[in-house]
C-alpha atoms as a PDB file:
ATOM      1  CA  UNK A   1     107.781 127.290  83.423  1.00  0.00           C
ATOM      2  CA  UNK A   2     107.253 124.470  85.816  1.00  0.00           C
ATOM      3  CA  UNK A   3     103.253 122.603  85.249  1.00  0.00           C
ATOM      4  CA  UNK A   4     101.141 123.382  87.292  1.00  0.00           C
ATOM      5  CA  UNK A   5      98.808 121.010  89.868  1.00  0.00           C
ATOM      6  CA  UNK A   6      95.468 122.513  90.787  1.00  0.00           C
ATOM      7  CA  UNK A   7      95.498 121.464  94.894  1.00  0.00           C
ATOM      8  CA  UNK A   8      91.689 121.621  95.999  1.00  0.00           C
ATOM      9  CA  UNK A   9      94.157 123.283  99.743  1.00  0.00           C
ATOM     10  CA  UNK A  10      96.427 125.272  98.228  1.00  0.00           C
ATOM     11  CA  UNK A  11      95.656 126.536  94.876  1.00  0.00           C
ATOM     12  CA  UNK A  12      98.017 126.036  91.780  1.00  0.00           C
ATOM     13  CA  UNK A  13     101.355 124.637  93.001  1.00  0.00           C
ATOM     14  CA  UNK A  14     104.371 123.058  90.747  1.00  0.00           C
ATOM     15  CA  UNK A  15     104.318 119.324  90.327  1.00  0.00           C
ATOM     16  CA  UNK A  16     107.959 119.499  92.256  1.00  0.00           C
ATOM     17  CA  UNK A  17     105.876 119.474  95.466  1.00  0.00           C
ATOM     18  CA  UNK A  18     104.203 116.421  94.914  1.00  0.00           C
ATOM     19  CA  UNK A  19     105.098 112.713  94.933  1.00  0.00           C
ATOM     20  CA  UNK A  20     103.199 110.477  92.168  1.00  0.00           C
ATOM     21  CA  UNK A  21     102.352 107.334  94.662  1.00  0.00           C
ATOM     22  CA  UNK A  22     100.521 104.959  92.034  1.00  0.00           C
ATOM     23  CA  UNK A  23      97.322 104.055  89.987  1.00  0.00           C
ATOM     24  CA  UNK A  24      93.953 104.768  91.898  1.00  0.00           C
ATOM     25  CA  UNK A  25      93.034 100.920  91.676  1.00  0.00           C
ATOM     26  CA  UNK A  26      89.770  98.794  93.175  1.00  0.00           C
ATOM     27  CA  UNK A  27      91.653  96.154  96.367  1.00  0.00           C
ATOM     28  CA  UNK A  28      90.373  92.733  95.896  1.00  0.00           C
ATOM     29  CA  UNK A  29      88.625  91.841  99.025  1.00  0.00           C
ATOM     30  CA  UNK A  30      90.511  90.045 101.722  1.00  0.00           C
ATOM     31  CA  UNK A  31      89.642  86.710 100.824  1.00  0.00           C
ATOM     32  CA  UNK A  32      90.359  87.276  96.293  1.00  0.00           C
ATOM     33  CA  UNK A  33      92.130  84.323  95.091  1.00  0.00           C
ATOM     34  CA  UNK A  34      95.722  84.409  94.717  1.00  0.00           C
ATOM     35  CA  UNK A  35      95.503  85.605  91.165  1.00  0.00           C
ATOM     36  CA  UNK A  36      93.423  88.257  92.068  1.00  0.00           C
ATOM     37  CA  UNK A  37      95.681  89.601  94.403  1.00  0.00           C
ATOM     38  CA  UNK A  38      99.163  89.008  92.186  1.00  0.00           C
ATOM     39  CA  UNK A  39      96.946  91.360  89.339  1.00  0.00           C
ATOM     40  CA  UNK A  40      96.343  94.008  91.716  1.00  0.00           C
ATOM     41  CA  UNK A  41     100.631  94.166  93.319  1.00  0.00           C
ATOM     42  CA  UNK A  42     102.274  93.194  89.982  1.00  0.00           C
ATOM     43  CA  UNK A  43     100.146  93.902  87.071  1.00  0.00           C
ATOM     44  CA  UNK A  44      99.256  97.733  85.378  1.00  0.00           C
ATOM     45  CA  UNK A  45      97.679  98.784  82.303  1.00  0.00           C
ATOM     46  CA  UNK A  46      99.550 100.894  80.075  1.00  0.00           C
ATOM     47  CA  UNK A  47      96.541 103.316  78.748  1.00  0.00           C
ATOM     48  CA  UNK A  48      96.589 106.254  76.705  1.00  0.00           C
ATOM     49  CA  UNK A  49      94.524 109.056  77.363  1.00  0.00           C
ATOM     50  CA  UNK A  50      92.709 109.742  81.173  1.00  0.00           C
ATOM     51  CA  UNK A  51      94.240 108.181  84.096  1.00  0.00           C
ATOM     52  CA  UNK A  52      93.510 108.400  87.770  1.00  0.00           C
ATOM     53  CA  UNK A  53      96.874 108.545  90.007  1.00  0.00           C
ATOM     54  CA  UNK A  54      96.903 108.731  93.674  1.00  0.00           C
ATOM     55  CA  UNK A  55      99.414 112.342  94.158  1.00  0.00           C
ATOM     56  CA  UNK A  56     100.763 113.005  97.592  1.00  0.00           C
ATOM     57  CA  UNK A  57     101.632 117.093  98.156  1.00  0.00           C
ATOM     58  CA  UNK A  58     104.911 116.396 100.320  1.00  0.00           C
ATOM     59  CA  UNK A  59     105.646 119.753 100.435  1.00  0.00           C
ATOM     60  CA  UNK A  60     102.407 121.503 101.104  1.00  0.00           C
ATOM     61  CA  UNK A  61      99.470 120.455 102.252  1.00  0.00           C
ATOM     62  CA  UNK A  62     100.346 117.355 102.609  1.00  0.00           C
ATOM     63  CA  UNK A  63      97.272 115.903 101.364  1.00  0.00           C
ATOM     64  CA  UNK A  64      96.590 112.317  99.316  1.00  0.00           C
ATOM     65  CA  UNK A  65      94.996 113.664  95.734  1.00  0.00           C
ATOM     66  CA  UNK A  66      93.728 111.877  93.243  1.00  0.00           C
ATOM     67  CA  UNK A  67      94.765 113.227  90.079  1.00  0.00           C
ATOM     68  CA  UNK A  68      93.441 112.243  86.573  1.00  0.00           C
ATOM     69  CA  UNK A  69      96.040 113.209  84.208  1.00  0.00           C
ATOM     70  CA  UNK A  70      96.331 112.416  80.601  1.00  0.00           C
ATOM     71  CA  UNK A  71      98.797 110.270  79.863  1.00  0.00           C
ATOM     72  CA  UNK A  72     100.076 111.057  76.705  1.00  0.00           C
ATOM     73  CA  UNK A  73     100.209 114.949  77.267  1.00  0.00           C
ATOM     74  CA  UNK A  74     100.709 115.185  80.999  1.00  0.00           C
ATOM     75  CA  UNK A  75      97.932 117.618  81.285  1.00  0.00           C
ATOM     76  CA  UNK A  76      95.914 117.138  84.487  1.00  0.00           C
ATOM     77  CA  UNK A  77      91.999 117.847  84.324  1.00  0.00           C
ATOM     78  CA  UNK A  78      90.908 117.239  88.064  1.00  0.00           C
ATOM     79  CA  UNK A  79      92.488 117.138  91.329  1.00  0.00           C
ATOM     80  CA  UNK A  80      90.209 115.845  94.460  1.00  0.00           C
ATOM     81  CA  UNK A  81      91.075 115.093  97.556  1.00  0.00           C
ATOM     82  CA  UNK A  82      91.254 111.415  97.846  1.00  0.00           C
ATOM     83  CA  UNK A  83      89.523 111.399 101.042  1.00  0.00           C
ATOM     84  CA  UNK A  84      86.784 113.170  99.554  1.00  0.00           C
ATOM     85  CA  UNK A  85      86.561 110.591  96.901  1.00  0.00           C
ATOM     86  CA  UNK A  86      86.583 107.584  99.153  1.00  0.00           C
ATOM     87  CA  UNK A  87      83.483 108.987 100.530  1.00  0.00           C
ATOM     88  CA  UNK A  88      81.672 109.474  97.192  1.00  0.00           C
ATOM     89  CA  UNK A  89      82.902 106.155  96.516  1.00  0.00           C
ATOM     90  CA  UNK A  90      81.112 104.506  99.502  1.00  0.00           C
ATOM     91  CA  UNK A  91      78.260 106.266  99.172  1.00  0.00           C
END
């Protein structure tokens, strides 16, 4: 049975519908050093355990989601939408 990705839109879908787009990551500000900004393009952590992902559900919704899924066991424990985060964020 395919895993299954709890979408805050459409319920429990299969991970086949989405696309995993990258690490959920802080942007330098416009005017970081050089260094600062080669870190954030070039350079990831490799972590083990919890691990925020930005998810995009291509064939539903068709919603950004952040996704915090553990890396060793796939298993995802939260799904937000990422617009809804931004805001929290912000706040």
């Amino acid at each position: 049975m395919a895993s299954l990705v709890p979408c805050p839109h459409c319920g429990p879908r299969p991970k086949e519908e989405f696309t995993i787009k990258g690490a959920v990551l802080q942007r330098p500000a416009p005017d970081a050093s050089a260094e600062a900004w080669f870190d954030y393009v070039y350079l990831r952590d490799n972590p083990r355990g919890d691990y925020e992902e930005y998810w995009h559900h291509t064939a539903g919704c068709r919603r950004w989601l952040v996704v915090t899924r553990d890396t060793a066991t796939h298993e995802i424990s939260a799904c937000e939408d990422a617009a809804d985060k931004t805001k929290v964020k912000s706040a």
